[in-house]
C-alpha atoms as a PDB file:
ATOM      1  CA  UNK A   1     -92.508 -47.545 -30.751  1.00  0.00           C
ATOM      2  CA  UNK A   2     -93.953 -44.605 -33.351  1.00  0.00           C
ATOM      3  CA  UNK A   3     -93.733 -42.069 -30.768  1.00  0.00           C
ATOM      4  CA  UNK A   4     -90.141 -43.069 -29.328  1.00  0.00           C
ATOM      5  CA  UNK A   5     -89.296 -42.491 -33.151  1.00  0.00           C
ATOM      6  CA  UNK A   6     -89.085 -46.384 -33.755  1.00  0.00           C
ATOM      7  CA  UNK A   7     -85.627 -47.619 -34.287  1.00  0.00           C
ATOM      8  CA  UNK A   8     -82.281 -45.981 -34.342  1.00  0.00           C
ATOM      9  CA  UNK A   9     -80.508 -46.640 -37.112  1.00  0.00           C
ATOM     10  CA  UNK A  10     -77.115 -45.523 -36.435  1.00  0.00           C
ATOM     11  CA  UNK A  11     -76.887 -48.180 -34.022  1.00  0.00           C
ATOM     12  CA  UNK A  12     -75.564 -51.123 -36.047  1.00  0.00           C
ATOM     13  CA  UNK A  13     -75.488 -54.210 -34.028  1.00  0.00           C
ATOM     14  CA  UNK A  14     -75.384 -53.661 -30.365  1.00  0.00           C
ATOM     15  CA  UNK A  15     -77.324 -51.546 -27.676  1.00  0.00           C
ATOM     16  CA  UNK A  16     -80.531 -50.414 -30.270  1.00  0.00           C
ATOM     17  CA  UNK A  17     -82.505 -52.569 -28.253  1.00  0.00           C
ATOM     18  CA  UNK A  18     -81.591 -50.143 -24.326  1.00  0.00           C
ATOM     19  CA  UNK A  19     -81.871 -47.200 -26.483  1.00  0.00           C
ATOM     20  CA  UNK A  20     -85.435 -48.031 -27.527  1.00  0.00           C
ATOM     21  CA  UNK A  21     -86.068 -49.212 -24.270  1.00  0.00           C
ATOM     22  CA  UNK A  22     -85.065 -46.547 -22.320  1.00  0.00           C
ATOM     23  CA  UNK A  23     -86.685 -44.101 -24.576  1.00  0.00           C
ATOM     24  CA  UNK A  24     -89.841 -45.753 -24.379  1.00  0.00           C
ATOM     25  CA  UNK A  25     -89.916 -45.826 -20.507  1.00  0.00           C
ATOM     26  CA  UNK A  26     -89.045 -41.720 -20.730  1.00  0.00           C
ATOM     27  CA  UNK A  27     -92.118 -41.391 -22.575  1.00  0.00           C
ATOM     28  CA  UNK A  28     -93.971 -43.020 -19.276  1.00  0.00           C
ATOM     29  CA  UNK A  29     -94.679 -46.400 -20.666  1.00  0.00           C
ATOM     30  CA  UNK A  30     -93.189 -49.646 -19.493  1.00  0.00           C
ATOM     31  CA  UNK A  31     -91.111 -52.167 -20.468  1.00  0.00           C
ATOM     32  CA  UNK A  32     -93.236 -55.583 -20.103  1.00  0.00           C
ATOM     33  CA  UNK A  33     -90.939 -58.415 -19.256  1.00  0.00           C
ATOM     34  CA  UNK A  34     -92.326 -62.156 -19.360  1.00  0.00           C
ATOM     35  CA  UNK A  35     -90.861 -63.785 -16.738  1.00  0.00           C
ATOM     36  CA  UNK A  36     -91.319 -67.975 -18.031  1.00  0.00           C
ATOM     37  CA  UNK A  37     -90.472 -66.825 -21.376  1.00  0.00           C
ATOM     38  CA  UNK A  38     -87.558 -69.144 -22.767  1.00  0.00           C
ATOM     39  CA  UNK A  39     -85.750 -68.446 -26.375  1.00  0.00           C
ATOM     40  CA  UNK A  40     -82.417 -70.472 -27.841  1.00  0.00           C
ATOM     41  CA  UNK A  41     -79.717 -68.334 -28.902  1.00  0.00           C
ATOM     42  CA  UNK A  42     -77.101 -70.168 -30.568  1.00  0.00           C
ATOM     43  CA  UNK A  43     -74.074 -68.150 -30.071  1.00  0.00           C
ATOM     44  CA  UNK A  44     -72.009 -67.823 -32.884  1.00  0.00           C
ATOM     45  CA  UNK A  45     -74.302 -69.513 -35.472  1.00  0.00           C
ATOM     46  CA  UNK A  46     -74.786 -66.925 -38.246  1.00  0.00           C
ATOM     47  CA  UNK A  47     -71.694 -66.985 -39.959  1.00  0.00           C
ATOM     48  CA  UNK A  48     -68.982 -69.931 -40.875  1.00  0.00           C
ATOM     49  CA  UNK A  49     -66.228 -70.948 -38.706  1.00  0.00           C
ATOM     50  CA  UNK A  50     -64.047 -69.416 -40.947  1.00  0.00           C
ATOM     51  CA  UNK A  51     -65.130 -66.070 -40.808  1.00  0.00           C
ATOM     52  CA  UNK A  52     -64.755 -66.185 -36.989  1.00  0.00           C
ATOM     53  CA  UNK A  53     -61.893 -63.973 -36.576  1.00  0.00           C
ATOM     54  CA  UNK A  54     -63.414 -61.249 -39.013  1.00  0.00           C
ATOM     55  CA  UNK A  55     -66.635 -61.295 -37.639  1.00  0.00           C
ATOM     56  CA  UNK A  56     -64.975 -60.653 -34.127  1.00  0.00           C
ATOM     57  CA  UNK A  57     -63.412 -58.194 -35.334  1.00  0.00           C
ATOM     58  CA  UNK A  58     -66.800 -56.481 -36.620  1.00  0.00           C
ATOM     59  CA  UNK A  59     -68.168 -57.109 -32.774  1.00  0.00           C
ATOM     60  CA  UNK A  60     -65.251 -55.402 -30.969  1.00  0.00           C
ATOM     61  CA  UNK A  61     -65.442 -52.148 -33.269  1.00  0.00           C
ATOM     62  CA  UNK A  62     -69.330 -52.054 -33.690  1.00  0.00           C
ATOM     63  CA  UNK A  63     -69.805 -53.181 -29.776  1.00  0.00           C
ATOM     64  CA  UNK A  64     -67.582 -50.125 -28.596  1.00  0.00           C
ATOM     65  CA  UNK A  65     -68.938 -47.653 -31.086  1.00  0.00           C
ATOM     66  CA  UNK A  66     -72.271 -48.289 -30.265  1.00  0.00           C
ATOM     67  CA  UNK A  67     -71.652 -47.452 -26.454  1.00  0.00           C
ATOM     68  CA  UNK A  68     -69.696 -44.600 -27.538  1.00  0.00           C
ATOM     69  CA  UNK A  69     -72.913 -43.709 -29.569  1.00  0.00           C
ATOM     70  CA  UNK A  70     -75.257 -44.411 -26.913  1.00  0.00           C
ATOM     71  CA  UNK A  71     -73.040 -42.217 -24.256  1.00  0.00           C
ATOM     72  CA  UNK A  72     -73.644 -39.176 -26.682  1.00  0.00           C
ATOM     73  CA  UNK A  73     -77.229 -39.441 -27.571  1.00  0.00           C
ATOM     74  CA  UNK A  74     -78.090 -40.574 -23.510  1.00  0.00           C
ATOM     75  CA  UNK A  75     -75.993 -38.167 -21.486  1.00  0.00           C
ATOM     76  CA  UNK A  76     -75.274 -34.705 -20.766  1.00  0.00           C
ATOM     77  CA  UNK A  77     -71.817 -33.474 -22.776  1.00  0.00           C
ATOM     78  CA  UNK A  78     -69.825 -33.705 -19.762  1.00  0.00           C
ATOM     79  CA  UNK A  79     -70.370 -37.168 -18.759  1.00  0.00           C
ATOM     80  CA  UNK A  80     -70.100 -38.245 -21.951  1.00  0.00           C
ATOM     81  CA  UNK A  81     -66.580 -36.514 -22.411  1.00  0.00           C
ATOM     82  CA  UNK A  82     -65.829 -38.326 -19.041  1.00  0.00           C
ATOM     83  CA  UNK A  83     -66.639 -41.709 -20.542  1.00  0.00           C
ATOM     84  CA  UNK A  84     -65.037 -41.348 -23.777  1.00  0.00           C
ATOM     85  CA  UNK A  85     -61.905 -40.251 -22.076  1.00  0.00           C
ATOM     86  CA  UNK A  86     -61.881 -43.179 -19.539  1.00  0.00           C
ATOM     87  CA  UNK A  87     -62.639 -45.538 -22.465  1.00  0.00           C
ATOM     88  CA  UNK A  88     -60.200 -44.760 -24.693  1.00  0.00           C
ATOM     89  CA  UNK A  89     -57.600 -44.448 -22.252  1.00  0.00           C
ATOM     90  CA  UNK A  90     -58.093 -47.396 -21.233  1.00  0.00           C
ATOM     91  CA  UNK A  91     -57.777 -48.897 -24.420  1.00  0.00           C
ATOM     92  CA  UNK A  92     -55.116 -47.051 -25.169  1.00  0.00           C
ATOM     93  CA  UNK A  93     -53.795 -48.632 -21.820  1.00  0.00           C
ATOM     94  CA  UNK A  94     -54.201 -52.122 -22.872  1.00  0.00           C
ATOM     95  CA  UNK A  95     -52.518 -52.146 -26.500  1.00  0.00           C
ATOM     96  CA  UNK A  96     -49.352 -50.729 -24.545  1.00  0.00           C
ATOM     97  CA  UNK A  97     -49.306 -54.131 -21.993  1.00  0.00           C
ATOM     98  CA  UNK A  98     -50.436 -56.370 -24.323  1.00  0.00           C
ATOM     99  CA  UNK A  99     -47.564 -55.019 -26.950  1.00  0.00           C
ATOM    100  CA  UNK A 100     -45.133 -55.814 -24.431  1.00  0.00           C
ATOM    101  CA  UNK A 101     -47.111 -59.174 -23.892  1.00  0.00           C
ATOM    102  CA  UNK A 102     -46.803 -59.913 -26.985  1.00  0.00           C
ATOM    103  CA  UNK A 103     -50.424 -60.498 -27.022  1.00  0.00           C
ATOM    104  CA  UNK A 104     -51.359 -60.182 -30.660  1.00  0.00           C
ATOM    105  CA  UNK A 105     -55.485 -60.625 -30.647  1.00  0.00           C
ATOM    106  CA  UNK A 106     -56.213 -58.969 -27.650  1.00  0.00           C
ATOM    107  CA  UNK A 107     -53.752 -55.929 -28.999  1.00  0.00           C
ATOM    108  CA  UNK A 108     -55.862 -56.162 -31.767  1.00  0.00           C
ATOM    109  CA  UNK A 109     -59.101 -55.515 -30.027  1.00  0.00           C
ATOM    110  CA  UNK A 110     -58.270 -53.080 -28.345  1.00  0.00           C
ATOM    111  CA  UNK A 111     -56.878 -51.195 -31.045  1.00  0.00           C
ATOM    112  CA  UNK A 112     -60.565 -51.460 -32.662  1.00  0.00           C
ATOM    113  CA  UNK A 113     -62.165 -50.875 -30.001  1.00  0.00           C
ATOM    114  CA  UNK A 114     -59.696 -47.571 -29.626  1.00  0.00           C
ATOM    115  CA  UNK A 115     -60.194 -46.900 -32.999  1.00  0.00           C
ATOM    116  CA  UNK A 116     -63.549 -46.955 -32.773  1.00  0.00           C
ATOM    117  CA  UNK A 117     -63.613 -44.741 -30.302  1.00  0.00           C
ATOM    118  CA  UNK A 118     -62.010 -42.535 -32.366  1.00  0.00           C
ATOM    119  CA  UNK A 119     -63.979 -42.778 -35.223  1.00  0.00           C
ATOM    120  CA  UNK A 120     -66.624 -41.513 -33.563  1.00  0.00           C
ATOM    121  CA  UNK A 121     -65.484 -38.810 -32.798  1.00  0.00           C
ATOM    122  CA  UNK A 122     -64.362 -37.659 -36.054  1.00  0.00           C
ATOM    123  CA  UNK A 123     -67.553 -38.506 -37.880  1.00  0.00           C
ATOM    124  CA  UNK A 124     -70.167 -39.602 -35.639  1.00  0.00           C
ATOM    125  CA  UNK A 125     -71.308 -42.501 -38.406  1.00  0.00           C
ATOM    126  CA  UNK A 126     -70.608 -46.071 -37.955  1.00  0.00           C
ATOM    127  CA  UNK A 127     -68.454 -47.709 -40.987  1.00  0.00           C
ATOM    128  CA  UNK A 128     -66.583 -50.687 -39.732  1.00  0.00           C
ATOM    129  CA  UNK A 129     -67.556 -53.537 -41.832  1.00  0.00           C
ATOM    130  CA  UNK A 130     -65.765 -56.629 -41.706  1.00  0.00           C
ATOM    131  CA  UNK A 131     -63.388 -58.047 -44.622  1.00  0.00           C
ATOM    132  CA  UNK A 132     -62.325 -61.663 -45.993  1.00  0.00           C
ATOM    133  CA  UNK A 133     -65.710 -63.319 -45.475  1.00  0.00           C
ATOM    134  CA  UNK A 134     -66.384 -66.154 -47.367  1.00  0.00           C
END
């Protein structure tokens, strides 16, 4: 892990566990995967039912930025451009046919997952924090 240089900790929430994966294995080590091993994830535990829609919210904008993040640091310019572009044209995509479907969450997730997107590219940091949790 010391000489992958541990942890990246732009990543927020989502995909820091591929990137240090991946730049372990480039360093010629492997990944050791335990094949009986069980663990109990209970989805959607850590926060009150209340704070549901915020916290999705947090995992649409962090969730895209991160791959958006990961694109950068992984690939050459190009492809990266090439996946941005696709991405965000596809989000841009979806907030146009769910505006007409009067689809008000899922226009809402895309537009953070757009704006995130965005973001990105004008400041490279991750921000998005989510509001009204209680």
């Amino acid at each position: 892990m010391k000489e992958a240089g541990g942890w990246d900790s732009n990543f927020y929430t989502y995909l820091e566990d591929i990137d240090i994966s991946l730049r372990v294995r480039q360093l010629g080590y492997k990944i050791i995967k335990i094949v009986n091993s069980k663990a109990d994830h209970l989805g959607f535990s850590s926060h009150k039912i209340e704070n549901k829609e915020s916290i999705d919210r947090s995992r649409n904008w962090h969730f895209s930025w991160s791959s958006v993040y990961f694109a950068s640091k992984h690939y050459d310019k190009w492809f990266f451009y090439k996946i941005l572009i696709k991405k965000m044209l596809k989000y841009l995509l979806k907030i146009f046919v769910n505006i007409i479907l009067f689809r008000k969450k899922k226009l809402l997730s895309n537009y953070l997952r757009l704006n995130a997107c965005v973001s990105f590219l004008k400041n490279k940091k991750s921000h998005y924090r989510p509001k009204e949790i209680k």
